[in-house]
PDB file of N, CA and C in Angstrom:
ATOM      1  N   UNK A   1     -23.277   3.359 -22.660  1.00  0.00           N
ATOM      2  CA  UNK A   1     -22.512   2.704 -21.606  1.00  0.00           C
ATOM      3  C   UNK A   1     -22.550   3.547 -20.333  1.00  0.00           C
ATOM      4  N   UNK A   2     -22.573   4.696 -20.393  1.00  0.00           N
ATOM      5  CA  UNK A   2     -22.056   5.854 -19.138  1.00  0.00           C
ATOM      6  C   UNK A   2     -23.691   5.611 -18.926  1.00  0.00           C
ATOM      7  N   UNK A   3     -24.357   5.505 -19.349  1.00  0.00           N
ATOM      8  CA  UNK A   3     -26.018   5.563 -19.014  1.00  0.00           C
ATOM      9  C   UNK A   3     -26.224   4.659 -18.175  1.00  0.00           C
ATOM     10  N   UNK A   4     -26.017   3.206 -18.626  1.00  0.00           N
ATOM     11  CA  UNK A   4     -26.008   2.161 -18.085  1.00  0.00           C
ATOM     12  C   UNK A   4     -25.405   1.909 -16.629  1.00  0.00           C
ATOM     13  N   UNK A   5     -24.431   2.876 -16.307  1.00  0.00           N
ATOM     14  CA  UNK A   5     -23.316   2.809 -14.710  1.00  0.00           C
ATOM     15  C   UNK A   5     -24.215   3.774 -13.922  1.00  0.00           C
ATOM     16  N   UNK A   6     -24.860   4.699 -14.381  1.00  0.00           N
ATOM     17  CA  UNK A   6     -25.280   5.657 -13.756  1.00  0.00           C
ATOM     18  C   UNK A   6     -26.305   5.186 -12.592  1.00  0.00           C
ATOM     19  N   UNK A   7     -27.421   4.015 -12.853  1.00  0.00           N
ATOM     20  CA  UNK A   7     -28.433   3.825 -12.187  1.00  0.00           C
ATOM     21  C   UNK A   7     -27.518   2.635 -10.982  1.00  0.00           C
ATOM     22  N   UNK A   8     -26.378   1.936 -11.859  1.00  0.00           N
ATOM     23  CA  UNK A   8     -25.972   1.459 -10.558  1.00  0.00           C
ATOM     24  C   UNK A   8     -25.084   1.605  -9.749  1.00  0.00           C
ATOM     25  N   UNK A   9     -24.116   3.056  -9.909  1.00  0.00           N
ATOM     26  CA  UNK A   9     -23.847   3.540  -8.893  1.00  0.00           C
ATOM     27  C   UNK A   9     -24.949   4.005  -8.432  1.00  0.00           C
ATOM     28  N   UNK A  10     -25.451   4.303  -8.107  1.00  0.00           N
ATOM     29  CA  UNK A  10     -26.925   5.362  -7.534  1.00  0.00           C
ATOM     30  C   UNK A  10     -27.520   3.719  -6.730  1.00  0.00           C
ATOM     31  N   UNK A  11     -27.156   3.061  -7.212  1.00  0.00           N
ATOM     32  CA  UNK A  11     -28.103   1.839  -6.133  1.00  0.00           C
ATOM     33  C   UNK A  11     -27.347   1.734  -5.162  1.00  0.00           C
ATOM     34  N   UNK A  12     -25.702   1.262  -6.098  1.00  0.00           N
ATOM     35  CA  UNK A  12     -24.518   0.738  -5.003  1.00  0.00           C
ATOM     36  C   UNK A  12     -24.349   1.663  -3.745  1.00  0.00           C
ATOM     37  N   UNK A  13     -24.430   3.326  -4.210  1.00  0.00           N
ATOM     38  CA  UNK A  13     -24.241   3.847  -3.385  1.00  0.00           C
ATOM     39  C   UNK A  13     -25.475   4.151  -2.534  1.00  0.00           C
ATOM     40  N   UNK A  14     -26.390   4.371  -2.647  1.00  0.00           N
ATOM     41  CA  UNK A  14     -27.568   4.105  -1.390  1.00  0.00           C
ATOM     42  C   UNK A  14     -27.564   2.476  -0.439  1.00  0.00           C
ATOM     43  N   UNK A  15     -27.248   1.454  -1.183  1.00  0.00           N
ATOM     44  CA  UNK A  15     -27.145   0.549   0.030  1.00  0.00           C
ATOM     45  C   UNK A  15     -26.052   0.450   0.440  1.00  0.00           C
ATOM     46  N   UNK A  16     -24.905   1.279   0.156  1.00  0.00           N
ATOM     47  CA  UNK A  16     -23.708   1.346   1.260  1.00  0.00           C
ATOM     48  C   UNK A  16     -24.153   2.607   2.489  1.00  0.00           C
ATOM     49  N   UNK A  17     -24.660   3.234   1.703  1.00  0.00           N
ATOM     50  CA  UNK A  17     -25.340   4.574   2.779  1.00  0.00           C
ATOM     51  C   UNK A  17     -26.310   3.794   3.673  1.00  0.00           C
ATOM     52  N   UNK A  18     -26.972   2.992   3.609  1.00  0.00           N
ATOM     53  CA  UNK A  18     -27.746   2.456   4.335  1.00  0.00           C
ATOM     54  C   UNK A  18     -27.378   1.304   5.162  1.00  0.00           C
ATOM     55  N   UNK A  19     -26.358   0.895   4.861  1.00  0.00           N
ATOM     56  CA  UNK A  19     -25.682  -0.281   5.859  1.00  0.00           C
ATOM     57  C   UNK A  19     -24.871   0.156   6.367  1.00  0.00           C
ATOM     58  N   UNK A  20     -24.253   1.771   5.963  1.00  0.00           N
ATOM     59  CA  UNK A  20     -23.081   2.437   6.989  1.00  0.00           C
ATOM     60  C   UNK A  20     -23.891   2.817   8.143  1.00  0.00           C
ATOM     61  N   UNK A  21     -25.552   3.603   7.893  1.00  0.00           N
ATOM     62  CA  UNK A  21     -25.751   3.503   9.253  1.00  0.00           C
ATOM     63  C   UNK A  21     -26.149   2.827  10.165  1.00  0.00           C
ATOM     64  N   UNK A  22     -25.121   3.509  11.436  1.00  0.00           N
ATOM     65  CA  UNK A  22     -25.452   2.758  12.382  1.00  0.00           C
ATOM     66  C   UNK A  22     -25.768   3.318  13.998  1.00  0.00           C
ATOM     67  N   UNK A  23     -27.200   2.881  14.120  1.00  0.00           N
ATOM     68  CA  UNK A  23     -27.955   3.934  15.510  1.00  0.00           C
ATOM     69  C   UNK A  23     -26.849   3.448  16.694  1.00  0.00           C
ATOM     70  N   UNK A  24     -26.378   2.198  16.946  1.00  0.00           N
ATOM     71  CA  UNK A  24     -26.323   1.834  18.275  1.00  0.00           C
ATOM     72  C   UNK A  24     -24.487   2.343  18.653  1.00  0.00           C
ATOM     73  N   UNK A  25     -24.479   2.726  19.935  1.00  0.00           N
ATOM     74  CA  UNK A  25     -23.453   3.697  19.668  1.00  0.00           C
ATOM     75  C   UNK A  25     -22.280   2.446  21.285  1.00  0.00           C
ATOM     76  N   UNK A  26     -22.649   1.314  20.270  1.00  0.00           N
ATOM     77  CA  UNK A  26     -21.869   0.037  21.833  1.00  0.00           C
ATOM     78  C   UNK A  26     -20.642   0.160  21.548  1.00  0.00           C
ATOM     79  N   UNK A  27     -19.683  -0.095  22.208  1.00  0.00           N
ATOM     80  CA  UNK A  27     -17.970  -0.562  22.287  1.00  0.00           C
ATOM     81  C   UNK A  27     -18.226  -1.256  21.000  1.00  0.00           C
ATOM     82  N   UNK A  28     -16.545  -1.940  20.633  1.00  0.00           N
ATOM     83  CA  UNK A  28     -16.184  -2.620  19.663  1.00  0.00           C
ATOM     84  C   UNK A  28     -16.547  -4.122  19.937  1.00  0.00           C
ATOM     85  N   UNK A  29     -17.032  -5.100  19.527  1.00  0.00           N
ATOM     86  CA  UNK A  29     -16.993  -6.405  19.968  1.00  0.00           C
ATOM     87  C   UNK A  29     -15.230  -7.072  20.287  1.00  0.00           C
ATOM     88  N   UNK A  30     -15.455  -7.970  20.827  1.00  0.00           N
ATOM     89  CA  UNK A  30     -14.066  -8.765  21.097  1.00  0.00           C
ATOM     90  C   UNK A  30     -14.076  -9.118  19.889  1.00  0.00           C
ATOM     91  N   UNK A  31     -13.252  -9.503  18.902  1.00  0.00           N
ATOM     92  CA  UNK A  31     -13.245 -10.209  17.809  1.00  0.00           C
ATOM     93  C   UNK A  31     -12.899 -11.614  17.805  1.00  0.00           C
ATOM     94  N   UNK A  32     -12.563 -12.279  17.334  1.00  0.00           N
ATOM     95  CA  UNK A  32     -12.216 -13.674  17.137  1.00  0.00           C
ATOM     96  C   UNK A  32     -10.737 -13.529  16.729  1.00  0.00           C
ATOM     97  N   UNK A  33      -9.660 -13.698  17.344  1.00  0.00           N
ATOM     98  CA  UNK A  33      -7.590 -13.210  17.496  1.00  0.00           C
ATOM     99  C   UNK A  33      -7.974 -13.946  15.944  1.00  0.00           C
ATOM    100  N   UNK A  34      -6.859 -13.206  15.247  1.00  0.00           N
ATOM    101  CA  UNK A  34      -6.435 -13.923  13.675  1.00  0.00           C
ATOM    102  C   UNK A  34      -5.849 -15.506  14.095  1.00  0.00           C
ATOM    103  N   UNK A  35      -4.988 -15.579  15.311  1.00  0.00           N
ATOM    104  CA  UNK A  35      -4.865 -16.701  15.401  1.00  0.00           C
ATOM    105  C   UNK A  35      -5.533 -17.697  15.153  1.00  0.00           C
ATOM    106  N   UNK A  36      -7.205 -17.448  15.486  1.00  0.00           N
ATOM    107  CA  UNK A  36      -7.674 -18.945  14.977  1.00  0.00           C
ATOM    108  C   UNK A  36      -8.158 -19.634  13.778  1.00  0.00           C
ATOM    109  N   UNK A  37      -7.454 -18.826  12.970  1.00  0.00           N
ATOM    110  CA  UNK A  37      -7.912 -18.547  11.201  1.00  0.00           C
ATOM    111  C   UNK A  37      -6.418 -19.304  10.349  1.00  0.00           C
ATOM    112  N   UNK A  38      -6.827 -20.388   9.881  1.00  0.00           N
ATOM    113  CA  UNK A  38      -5.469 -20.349   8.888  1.00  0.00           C
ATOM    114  C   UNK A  38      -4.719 -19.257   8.421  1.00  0.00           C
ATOM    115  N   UNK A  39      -3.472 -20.077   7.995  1.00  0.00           N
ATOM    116  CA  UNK A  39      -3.278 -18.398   7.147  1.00  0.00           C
ATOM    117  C   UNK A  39      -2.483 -19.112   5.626  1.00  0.00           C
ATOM    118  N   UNK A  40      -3.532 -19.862   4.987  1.00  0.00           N
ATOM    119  CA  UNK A  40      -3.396 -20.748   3.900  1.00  0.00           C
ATOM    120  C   UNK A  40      -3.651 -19.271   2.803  1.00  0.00           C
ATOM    121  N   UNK A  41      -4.537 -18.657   3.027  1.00  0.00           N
ATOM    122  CA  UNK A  41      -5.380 -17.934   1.772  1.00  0.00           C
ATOM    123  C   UNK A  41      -3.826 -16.762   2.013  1.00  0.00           C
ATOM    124  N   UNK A  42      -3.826 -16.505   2.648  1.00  0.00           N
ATOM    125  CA  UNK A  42      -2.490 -15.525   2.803  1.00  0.00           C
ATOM    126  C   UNK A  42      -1.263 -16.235   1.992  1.00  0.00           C
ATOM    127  N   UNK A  43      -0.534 -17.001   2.236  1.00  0.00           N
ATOM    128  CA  UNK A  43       0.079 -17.901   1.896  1.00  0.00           C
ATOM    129  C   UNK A  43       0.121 -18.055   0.696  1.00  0.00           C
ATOM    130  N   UNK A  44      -1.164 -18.421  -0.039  1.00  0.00           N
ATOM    131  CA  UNK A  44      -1.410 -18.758  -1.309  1.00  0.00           C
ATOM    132  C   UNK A  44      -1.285 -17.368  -2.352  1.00  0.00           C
ATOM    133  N   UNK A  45      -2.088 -16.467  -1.690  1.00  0.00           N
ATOM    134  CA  UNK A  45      -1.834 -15.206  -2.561  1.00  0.00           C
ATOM    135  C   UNK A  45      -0.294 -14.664  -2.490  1.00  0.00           C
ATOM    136  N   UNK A  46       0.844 -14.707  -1.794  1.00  0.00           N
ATOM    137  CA  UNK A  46       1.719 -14.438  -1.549  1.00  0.00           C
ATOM    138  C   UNK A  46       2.654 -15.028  -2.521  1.00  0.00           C
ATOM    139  N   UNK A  47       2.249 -16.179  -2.624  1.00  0.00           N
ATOM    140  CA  UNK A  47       2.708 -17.209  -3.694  1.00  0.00           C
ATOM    141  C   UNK A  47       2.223 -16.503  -4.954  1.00  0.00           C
ATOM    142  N   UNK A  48       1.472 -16.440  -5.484  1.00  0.00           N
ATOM    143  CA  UNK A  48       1.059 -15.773  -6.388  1.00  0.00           C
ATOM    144  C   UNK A  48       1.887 -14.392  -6.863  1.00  0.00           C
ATOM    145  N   UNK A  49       1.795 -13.899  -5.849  1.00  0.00           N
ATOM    146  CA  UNK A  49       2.857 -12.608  -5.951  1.00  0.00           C
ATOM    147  C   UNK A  49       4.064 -12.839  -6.217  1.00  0.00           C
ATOM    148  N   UNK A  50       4.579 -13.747  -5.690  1.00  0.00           N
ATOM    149  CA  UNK A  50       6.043 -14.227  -6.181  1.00  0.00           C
ATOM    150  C   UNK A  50       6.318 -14.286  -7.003  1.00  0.00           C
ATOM    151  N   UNK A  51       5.345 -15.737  -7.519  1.00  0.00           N
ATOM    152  CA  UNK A  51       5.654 -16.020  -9.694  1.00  0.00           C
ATOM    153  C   UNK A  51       5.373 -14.776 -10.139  1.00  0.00           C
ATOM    154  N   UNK A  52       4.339 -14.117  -9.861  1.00  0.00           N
ATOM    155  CA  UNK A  52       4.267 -12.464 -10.541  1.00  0.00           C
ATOM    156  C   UNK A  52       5.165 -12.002 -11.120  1.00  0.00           C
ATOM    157  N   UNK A  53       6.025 -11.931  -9.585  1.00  0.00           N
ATOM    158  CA  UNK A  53       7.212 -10.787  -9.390  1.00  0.00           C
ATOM    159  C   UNK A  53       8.102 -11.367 -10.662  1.00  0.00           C
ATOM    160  N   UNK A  54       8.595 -12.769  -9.630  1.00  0.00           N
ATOM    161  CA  UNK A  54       9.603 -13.725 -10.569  1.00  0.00           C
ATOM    162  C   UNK A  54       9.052 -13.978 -12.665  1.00  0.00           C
ATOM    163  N   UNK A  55       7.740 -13.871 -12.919  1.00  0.00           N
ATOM    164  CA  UNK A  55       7.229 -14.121 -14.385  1.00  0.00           C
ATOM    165  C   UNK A  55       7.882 -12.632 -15.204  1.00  0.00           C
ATOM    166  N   UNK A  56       7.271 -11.640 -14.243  1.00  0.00           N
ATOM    167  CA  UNK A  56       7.466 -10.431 -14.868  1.00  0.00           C
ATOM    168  C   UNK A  56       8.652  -9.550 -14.548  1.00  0.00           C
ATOM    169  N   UNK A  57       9.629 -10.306 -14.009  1.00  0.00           N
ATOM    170  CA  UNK A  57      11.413 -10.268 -14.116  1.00  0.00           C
ATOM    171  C   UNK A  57      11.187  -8.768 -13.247  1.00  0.00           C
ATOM    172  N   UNK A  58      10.467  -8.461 -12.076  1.00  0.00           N
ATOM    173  CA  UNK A  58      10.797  -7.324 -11.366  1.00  0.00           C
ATOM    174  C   UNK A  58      12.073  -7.197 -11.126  1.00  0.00           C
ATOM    175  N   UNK A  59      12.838  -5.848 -11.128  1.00  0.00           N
ATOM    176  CA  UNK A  59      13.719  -5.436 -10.569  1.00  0.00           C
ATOM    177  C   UNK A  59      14.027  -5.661  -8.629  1.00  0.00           C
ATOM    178  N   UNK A  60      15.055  -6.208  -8.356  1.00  0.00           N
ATOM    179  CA  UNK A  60      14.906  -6.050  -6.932  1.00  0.00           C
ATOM    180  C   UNK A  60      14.089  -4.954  -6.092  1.00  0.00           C
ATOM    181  N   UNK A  61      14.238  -3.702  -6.519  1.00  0.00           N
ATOM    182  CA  UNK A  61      13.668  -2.170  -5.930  1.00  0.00           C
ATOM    183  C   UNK A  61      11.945  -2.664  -6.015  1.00  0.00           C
ATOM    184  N   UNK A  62      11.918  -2.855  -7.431  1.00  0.00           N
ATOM    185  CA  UNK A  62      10.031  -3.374  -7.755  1.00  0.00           C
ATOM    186  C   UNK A  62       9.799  -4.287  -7.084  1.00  0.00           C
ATOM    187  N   UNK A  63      10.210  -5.387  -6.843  1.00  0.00           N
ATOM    188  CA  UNK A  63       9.762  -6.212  -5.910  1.00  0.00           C
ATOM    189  C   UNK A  63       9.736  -6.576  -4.627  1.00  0.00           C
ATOM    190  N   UNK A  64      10.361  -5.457  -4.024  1.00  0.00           N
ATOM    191  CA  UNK A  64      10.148  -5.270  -2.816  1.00  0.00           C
ATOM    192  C   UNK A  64       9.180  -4.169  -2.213  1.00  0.00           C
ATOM    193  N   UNK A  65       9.046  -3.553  -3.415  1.00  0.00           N
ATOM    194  CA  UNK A  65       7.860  -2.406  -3.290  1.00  0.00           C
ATOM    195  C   UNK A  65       6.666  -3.297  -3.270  1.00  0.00           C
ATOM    196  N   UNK A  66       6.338  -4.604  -4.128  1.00  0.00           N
ATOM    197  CA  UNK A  66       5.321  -4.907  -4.265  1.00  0.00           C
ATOM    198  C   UNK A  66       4.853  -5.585  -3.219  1.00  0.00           C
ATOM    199  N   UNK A  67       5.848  -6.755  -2.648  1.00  0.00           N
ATOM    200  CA  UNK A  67       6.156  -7.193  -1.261  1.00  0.00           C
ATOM    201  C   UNK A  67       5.491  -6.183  -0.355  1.00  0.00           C
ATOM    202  N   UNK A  68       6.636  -4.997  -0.250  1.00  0.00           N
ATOM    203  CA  UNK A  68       5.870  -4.447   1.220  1.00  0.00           C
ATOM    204  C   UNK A  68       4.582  -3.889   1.387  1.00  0.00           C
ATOM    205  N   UNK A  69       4.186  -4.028  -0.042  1.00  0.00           N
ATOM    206  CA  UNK A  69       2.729  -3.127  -0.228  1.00  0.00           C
ATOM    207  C   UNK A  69       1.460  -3.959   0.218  1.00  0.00           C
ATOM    208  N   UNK A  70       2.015  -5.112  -0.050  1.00  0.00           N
ATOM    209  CA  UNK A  70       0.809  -6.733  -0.183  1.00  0.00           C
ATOM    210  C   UNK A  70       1.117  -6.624   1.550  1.00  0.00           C
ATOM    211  N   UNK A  71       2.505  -7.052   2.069  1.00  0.00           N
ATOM    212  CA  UNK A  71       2.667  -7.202   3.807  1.00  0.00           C
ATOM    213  C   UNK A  71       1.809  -6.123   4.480  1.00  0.00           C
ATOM    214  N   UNK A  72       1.860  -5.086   4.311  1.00  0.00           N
ATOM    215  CA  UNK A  72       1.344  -3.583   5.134  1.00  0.00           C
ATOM    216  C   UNK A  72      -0.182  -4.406   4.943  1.00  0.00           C
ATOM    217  N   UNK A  73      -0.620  -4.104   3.427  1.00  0.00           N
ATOM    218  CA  UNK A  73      -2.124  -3.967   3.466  1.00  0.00           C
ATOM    219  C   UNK A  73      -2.823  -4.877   4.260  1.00  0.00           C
ATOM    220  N   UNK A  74      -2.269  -6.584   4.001  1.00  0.00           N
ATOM    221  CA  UNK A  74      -2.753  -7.850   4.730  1.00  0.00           C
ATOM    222  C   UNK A  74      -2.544  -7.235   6.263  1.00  0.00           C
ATOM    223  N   UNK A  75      -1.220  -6.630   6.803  1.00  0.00           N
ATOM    224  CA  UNK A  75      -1.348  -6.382   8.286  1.00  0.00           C
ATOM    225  C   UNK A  75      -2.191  -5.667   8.872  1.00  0.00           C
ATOM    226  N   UNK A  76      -2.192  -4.597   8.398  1.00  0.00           N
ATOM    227  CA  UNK A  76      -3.680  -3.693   8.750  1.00  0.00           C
ATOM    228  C   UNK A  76      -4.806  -3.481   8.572  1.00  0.00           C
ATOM    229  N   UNK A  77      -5.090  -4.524   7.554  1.00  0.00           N
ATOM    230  CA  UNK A  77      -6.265  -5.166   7.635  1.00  0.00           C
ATOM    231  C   UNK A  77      -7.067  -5.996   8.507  1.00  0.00           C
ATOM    232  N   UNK A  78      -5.392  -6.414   9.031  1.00  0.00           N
ATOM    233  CA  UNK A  78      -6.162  -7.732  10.150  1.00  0.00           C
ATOM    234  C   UNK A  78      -5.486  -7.150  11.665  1.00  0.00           C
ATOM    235  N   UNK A  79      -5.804  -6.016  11.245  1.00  0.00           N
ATOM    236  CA  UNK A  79      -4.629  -5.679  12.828  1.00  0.00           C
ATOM    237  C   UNK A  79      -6.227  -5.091  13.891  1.00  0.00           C
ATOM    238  N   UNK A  80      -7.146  -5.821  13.855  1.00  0.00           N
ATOM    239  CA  UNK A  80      -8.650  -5.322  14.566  1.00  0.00           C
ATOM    240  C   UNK A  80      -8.291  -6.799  15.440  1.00  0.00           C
ATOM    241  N   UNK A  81      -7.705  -7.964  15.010  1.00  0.00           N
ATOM    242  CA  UNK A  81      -7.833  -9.336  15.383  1.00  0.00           C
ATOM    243  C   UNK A  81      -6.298 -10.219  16.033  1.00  0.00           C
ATOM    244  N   UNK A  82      -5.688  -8.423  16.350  1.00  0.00           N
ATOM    245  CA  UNK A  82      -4.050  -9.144  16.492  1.00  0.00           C
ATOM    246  C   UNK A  82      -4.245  -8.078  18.018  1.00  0.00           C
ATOM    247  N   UNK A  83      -4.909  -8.038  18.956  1.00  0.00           N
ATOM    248  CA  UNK A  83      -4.953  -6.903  20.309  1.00  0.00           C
ATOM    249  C   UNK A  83      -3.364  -6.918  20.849  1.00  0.00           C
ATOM    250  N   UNK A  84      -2.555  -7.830  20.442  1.00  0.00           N
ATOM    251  CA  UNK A  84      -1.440  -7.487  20.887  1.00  0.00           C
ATOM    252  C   UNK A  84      -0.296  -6.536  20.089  1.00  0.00           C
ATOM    253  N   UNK A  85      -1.135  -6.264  18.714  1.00  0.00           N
ATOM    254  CA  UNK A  85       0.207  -5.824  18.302  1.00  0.00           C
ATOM    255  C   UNK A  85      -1.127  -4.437  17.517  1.00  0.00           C
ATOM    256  N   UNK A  86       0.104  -3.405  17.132  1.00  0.00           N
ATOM    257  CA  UNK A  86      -0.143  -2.384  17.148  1.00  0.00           C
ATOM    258  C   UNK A  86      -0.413  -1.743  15.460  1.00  0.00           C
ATOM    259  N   UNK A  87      -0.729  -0.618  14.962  1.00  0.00           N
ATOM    260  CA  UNK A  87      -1.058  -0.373  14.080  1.00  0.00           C
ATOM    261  C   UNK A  87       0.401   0.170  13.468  1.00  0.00           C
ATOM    262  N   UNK A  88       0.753   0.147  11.911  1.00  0.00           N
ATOM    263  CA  UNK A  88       1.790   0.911  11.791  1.00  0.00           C
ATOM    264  C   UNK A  88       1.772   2.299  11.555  1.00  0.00           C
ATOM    265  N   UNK A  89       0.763   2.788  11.736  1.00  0.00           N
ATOM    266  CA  UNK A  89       0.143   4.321  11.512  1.00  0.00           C
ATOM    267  C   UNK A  89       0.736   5.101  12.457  1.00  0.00           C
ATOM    268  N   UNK A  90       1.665   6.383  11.698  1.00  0.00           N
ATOM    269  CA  UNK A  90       2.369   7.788  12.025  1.00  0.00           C
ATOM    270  C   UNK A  90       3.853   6.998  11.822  1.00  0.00           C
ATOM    271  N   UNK A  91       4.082   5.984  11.697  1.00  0.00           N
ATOM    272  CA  UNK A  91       5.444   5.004  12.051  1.00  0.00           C
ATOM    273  C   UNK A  91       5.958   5.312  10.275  1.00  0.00           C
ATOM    274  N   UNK A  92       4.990   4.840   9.654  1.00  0.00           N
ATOM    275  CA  UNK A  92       5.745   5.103   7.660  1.00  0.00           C
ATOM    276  C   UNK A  92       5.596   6.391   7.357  1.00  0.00           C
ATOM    277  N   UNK A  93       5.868   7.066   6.791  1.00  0.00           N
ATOM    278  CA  UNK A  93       5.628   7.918   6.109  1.00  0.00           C
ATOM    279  C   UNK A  93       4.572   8.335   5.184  1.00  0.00           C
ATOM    280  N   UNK A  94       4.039   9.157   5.586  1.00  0.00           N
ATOM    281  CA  UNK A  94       2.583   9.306   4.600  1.00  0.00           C
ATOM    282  C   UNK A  94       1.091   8.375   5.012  1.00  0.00           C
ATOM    283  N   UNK A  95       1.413   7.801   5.785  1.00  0.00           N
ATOM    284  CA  UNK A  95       1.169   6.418   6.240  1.00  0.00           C
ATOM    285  C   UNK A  95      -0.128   6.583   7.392  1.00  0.00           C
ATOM    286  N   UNK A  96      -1.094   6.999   7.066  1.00  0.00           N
ATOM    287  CA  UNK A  96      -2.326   7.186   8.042  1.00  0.00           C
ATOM    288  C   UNK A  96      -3.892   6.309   8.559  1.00  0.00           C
ATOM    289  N   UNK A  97      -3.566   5.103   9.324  1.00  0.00           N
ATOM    290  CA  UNK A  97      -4.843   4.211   9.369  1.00  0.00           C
ATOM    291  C   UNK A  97      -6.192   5.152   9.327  1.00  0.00           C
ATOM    292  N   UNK A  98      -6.806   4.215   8.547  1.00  0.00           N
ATOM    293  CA  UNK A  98      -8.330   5.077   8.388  1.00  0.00           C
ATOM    294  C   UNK A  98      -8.906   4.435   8.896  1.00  0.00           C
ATOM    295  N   UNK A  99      -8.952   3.265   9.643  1.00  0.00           N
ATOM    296  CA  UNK A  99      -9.638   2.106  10.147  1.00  0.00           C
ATOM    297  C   UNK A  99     -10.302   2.380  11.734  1.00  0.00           C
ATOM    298  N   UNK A 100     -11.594   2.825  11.879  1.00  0.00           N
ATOM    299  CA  UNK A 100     -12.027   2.212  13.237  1.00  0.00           C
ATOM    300  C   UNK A 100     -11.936   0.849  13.615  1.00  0.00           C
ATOM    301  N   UNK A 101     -11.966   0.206  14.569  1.00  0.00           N
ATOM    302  CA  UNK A 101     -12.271  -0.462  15.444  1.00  0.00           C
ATOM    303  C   UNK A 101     -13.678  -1.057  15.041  1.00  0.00           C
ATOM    304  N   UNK A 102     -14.243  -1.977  14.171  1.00  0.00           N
ATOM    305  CA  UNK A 102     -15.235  -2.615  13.879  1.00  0.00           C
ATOM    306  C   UNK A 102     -16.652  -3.000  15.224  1.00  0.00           C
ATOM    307  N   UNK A 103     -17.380  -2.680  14.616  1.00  0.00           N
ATOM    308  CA  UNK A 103     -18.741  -3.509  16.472  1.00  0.00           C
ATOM    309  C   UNK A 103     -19.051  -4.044  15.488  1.00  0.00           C
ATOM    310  N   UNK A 104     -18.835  -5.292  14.750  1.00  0.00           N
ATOM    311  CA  UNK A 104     -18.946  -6.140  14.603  1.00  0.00           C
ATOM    312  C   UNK A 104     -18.383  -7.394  14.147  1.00  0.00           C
ATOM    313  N   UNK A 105     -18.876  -8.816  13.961  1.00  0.00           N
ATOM    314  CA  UNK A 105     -17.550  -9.900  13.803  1.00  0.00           C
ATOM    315  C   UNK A 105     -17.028  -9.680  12.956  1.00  0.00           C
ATOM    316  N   UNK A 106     -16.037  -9.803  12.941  1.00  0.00           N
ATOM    317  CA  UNK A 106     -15.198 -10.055  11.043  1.00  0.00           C
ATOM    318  C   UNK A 106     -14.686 -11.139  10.888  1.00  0.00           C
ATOM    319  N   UNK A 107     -15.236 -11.503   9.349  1.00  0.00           N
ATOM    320  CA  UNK A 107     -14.644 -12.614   9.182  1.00  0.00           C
ATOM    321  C   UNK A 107     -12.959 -12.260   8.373  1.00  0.00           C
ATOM    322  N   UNK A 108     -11.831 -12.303   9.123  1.00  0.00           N
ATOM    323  CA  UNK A 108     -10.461 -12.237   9.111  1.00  0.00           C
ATOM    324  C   UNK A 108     -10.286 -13.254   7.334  1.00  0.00           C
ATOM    325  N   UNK A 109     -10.786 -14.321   7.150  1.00  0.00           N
ATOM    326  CA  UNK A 109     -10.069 -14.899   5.666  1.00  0.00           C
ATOM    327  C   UNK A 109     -10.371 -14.318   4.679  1.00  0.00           C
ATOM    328  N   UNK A 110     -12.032 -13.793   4.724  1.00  0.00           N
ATOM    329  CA  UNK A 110     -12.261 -13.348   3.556  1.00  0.00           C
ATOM    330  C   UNK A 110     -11.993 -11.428   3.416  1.00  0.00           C
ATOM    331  N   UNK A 111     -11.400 -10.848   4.462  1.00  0.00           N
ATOM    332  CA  UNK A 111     -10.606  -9.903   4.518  1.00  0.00           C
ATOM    333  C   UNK A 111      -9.094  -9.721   4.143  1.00  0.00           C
ATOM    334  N   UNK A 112      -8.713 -11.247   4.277  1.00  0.00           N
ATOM    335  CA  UNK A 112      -7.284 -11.390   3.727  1.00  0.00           C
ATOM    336  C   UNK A 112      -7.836 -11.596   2.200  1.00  0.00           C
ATOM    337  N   UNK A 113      -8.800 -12.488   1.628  1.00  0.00           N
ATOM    338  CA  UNK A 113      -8.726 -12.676   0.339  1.00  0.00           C
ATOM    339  C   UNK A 113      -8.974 -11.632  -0.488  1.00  0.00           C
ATOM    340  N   UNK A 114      -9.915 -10.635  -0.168  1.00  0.00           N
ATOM    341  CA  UNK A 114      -9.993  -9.620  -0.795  1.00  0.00           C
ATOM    342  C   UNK A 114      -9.194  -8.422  -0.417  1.00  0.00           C
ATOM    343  N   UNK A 115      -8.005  -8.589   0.131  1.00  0.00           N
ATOM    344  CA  UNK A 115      -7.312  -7.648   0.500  1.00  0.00           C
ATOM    345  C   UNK A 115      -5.660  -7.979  -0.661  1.00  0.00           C
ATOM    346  N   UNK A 116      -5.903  -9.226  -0.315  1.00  0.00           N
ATOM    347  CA  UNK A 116      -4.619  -9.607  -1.332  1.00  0.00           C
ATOM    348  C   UNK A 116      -5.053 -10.041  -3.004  1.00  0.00           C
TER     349      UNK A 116
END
């Protein structure tokens, strides 16, 4: 089994090495505002989280941990596509954006879907 992972991390990680670089050294593109993106897929996973919470009888404390964990991640994920509003980074505690500024489009839903 450990044999078998070995050759494809070793792939995975050379074509992430190879699509991280990048020669051209332009500004960030304008992005496309989250505004013009539903926010159904958000919505829906949120829902999801709920019955979660509510199936698996979280404690108030637990479920607001889980809450703010899902809110933060979805926000700063999409906070490249919100120019008016700001990052919450140095503001939480422990709390440090690792995120450049993208030069290129993003697609904002399927960043929410795989974020939530």
């Amino acid at each position: 089994m450990k044999n078998k992972l070995i050759p494809q991390l070793l792939i995975a990680s050379i074509i992430l090495l190879l699509s991280s670089c990048n020669n051209n050294a332009e500004e960030p593109l304008t992005q496309t505002p989250v505004s013009n993106f539903s926010g159904k897929i958000a919505r829906d996973w949120m829902e999801i989280v709920r019955k979660t919470v509510k199936i698996e009888n979280k404690n108030p404390p637990q479920a607001s941990r889980i809450y703010g964990y899902n809110g933060l991640a979805l926000y700063e994920s999409l906070i490249t596509g919100m120019p008016q509003n700001k990052s919450l980074s140095g503001q939480i505690n422990g709390y440090t954006n690792l995120m450049d500024a993208p030069n290129y489009e993003v697609d904002y839903p399927l960043i929410a879907n795989e974020v939530l």
